[in-house]
N, C-alpha and C. Protein backbone atom coordinates (compact mmCIF):
# COMPACT_ATOMS: atom_id res chain seq x y z
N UNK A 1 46.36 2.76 1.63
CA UNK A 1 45.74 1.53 1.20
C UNK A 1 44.58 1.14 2.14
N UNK A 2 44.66 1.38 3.13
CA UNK A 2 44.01 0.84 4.15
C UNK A 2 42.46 1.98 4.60
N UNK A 3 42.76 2.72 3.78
CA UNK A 3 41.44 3.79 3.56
C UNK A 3 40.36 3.66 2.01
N UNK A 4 41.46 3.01 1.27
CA UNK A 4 40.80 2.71 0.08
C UNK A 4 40.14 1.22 0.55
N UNK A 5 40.50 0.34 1.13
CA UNK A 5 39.45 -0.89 1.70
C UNK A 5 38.39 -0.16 2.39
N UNK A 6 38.55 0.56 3.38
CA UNK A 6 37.63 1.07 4.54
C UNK A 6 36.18 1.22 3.54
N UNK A 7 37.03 2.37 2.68
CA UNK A 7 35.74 2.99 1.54
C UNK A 7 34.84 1.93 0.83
N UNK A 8 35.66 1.02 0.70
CA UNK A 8 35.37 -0.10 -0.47
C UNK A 8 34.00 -1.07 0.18
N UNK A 9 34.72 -0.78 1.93
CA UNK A 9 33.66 -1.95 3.06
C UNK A 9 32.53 -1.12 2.81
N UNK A 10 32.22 0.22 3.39
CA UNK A 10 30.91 1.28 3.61
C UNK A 10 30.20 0.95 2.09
N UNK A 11 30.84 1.23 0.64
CA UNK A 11 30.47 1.24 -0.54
C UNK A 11 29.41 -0.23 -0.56
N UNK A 12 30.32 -1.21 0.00
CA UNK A 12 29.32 -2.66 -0.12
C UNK A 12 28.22 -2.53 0.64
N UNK A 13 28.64 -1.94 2.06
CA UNK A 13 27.71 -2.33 2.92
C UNK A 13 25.97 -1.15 2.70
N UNK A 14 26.72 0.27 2.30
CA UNK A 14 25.07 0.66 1.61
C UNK A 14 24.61 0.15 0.57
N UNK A 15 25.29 -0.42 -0.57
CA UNK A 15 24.64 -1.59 -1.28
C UNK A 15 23.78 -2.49 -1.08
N UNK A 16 24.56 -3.08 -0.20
CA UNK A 16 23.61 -4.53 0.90
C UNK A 16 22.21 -3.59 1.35
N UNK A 17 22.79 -2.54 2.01
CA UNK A 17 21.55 -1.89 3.12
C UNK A 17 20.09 -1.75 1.95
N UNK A 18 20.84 -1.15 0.36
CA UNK A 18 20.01 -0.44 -0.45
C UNK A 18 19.17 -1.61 -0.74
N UNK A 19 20.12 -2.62 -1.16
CA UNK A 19 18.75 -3.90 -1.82
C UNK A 19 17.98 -4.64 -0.70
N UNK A 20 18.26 -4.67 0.20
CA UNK A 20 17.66 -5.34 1.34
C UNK A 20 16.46 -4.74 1.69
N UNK A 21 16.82 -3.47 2.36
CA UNK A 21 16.11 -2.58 3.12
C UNK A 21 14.87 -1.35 2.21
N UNK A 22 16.15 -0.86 1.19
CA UNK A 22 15.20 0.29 1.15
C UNK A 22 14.58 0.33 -0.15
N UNK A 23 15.20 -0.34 -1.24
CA UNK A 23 14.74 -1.09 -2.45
C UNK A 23 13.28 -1.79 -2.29
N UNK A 24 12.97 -2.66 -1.34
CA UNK A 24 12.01 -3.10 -1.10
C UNK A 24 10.61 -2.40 -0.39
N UNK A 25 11.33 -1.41 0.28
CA UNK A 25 10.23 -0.46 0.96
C UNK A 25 9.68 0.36 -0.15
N UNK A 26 10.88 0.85 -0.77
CA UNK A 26 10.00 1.69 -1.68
C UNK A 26 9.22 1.11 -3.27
N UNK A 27 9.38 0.10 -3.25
CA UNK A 27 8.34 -0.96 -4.12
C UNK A 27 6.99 -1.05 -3.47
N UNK A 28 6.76 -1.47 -2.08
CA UNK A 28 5.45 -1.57 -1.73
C UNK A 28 4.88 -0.36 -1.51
N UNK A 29 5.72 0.75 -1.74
CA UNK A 29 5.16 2.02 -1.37
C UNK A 29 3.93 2.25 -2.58
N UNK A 30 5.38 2.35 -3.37
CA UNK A 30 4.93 2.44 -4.94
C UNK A 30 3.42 1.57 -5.50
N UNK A 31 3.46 0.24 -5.26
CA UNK A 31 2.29 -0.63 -5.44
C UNK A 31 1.39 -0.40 -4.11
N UNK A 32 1.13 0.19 -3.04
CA UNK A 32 0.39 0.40 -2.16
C UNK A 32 -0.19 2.34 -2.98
N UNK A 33 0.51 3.04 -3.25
CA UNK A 33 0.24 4.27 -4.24
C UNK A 33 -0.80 3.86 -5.07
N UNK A 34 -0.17 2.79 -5.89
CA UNK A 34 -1.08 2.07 -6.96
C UNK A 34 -2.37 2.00 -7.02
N UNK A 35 -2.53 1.25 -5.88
CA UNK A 35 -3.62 0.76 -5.17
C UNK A 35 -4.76 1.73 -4.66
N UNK A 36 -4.15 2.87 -4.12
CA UNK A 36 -4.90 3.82 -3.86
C UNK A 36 -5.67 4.99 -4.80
N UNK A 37 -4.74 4.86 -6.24
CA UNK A 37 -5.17 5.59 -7.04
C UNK A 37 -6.47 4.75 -7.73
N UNK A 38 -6.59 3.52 -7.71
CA UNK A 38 -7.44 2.40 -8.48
C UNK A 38 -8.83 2.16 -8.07
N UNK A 39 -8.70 2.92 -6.28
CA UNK A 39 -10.40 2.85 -5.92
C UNK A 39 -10.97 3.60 -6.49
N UNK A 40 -12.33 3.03 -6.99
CA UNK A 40 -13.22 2.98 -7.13
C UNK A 40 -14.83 2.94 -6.39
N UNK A 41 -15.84 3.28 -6.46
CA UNK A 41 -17.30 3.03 -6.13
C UNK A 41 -17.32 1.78 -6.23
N UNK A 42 -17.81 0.77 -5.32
CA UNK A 42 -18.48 -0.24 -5.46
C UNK A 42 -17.01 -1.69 -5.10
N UNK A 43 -15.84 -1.11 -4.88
CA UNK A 43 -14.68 -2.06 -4.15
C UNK A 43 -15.01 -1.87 -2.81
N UNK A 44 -14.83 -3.34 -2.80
CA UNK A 44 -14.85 -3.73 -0.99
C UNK A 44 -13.31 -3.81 -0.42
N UNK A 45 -13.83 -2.74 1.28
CA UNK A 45 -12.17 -2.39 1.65
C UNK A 45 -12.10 -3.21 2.87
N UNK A 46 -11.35 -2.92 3.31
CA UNK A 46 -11.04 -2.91 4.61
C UNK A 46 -9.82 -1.81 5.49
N UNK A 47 -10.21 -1.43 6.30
CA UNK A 47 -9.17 -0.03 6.80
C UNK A 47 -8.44 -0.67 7.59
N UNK A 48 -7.59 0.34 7.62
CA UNK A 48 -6.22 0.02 9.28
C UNK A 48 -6.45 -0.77 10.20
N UNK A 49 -7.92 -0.02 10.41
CA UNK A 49 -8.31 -0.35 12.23
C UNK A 49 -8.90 -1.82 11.34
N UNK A 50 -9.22 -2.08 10.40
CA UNK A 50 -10.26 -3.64 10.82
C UNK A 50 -11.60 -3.72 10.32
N UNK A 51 -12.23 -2.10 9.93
CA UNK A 51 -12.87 -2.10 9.21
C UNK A 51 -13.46 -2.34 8.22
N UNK A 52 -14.81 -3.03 7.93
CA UNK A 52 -14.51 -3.83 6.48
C UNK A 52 -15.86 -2.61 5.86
N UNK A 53 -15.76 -2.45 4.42
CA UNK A 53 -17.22 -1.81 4.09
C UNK A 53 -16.82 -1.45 2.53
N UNK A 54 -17.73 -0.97 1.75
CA UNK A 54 -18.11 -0.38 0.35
C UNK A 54 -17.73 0.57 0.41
N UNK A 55 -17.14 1.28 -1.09
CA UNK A 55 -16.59 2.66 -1.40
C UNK A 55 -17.93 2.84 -1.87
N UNK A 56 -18.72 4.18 -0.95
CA UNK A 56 -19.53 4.92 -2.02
C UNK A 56 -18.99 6.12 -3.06
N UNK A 57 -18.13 6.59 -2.17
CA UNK A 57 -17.73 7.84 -2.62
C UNK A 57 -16.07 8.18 -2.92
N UNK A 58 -15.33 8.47 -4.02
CA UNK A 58 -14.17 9.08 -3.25
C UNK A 58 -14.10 10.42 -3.92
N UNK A 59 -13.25 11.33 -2.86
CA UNK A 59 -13.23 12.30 -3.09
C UNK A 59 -11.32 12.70 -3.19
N UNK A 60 -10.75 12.94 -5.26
CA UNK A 60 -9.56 13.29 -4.90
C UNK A 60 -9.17 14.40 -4.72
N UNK A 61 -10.08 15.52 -4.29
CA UNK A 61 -9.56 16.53 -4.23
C UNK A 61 -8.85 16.91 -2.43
N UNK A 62 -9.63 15.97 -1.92
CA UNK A 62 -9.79 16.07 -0.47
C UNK A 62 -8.90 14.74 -0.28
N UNK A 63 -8.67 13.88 -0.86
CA UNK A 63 -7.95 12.83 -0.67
C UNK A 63 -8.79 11.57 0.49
N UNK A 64 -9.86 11.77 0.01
CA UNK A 64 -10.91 11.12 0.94
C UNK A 64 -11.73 10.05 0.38
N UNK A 65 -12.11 9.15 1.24
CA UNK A 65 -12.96 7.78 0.73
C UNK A 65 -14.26 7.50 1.89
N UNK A 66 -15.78 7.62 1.31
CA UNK A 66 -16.81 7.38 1.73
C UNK A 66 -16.84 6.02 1.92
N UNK A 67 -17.28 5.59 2.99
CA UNK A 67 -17.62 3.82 3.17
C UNK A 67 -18.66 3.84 3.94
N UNK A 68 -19.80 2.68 2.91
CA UNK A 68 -21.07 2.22 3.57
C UNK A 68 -20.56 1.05 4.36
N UNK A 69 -20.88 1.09 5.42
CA UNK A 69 -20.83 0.50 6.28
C UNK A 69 -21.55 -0.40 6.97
N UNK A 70 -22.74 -0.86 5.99
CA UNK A 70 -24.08 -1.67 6.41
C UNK A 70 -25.17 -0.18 6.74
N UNK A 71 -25.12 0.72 5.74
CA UNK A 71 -26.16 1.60 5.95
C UNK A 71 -25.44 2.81 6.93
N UNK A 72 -24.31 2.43 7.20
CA UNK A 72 -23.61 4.00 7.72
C UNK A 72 -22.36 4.21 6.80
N UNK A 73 -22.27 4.97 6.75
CA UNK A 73 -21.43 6.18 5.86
C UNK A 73 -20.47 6.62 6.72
N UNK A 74 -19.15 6.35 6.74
CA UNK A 74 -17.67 6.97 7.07
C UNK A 74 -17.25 7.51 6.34
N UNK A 75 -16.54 8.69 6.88
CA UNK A 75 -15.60 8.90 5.50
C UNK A 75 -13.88 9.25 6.58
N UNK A 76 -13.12 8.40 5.43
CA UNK A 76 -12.06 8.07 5.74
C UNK A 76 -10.85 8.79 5.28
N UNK A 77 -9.57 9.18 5.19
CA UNK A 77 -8.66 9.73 4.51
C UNK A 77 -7.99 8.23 3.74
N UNK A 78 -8.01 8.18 2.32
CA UNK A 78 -7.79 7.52 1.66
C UNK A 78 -6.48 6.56 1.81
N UNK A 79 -5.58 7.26 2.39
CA UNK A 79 -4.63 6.22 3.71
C UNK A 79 -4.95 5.72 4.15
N UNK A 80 -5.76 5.85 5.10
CA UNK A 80 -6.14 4.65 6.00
C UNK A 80 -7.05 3.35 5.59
N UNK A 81 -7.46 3.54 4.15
CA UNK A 81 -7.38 2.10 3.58
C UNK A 81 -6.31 0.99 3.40
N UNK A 82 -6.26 -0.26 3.77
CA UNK A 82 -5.01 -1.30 4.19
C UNK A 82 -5.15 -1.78 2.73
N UNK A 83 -6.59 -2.37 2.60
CA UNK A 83 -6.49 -3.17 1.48
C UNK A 83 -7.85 -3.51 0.20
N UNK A 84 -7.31 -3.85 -0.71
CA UNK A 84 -8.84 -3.84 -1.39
C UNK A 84 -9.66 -5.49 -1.87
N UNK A 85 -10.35 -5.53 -1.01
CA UNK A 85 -11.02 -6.77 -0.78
C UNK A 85 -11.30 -7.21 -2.10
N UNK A 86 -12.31 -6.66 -2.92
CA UNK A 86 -12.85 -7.21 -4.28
C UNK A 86 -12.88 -5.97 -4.91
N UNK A 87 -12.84 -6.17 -6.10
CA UNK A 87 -12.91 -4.73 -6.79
C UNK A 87 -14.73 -4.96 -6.83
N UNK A 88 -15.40 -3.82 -7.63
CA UNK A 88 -16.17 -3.30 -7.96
C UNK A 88 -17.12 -4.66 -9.29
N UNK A 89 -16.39 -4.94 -9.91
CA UNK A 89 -16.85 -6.03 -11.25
C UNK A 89 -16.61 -7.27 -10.39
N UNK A 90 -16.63 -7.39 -9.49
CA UNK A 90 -16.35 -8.90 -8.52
C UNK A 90 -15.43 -9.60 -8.71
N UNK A 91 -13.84 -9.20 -9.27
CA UNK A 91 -12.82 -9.90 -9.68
C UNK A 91 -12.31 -9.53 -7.94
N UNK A 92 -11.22 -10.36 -7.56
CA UNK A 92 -10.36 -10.46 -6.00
C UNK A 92 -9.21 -9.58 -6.61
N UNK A 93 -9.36 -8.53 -6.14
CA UNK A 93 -7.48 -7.77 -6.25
C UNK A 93 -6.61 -8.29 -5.05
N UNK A 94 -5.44 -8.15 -4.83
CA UNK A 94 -4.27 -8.75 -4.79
C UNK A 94 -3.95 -7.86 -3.39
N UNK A 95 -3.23 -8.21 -2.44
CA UNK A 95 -2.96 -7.46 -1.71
C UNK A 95 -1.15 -7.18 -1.54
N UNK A 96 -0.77 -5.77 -1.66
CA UNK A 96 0.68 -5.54 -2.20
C UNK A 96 1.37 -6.47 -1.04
N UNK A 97 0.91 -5.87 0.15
CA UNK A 97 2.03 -6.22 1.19
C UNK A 97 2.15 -7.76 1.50
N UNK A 98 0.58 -8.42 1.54
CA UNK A 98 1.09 -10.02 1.76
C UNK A 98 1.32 -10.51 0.61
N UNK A 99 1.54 -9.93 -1.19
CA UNK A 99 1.99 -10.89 -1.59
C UNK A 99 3.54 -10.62 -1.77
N UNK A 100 4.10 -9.59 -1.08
CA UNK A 100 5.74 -8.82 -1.13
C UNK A 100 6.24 -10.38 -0.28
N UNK A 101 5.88 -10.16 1.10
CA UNK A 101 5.79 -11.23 1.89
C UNK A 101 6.14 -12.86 1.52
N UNK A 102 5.29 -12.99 0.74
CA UNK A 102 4.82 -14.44 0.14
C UNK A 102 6.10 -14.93 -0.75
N UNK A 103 6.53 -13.45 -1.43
CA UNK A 103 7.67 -13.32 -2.55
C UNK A 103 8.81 -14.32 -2.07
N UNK A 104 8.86 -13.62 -0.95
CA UNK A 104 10.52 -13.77 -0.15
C UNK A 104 10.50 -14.84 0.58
C-alpha cells in the first residue's frame, strides 16, 4: 500500500513540474519559433546584445538575418534576434516573452 501512495506522490508531483515548468517553456519556444519564421525585409529588430536596426536581408538557407544598422550592414544568425519591434507595414508586433510574463 504504501508504494502505491509513493507512486501516486511522484505521478502528482511531475504533473505539477509538467504544467508549471515545462508546459510553459515550451509555448514560448514555440511562439518565439513563430516569430522567427515571420521576419521579413523592412521589420525593425532588436538583438540579444541591445541592438536595434532593419532587416535588409534574410537568408533561410543559412539561417541568417542582414541588419542595416544606420548604413552598416550586420549579419546575424537569426537567433540572436530577441524581438520584433514593428513589422515591415508599420503595425507593432507583440513580444512572446513579455507578454507570457504579463499573462501570469
Amino acid at each position: 500500500m504504501n508504494g502505491i501512495v509513493m507512486l501516486g506522490f511522484y505521478g502528482l508531483l511531475f504533473g505539477v513540474m509538467y504544467f508549471l515548468m515545462i508546459r510553459p517553456q515550451k509555448k514560448r519556444a514555440k511562439e518565439t519559433q513563430d516569430m522567427l519564421s515571420q521576419m521579413k525585409p523592412g521589420d525593425k529588430v532588436v538583438t540579444i546584445g541591445g541592438l536595434h536596426g532593419i532587416i535588409d536581408e534574410v537568408n533561410a538557407t543559412d539561417n541568417t538575418v542582414t541588419l542595416d544598422c544606420e548604413g552598416i550592414f550586420l549579419t546575424f544568425e537569426k537567433r540572436s534576434i530577441a524581438r520584433i519591434k514593428e513589422s515591415g507595414l508599420g503595425a507593432t508586433v507583440s513580444d512572446p516573452i513579455v507578454d507570457s510574463q504579463i499573462e501570469e
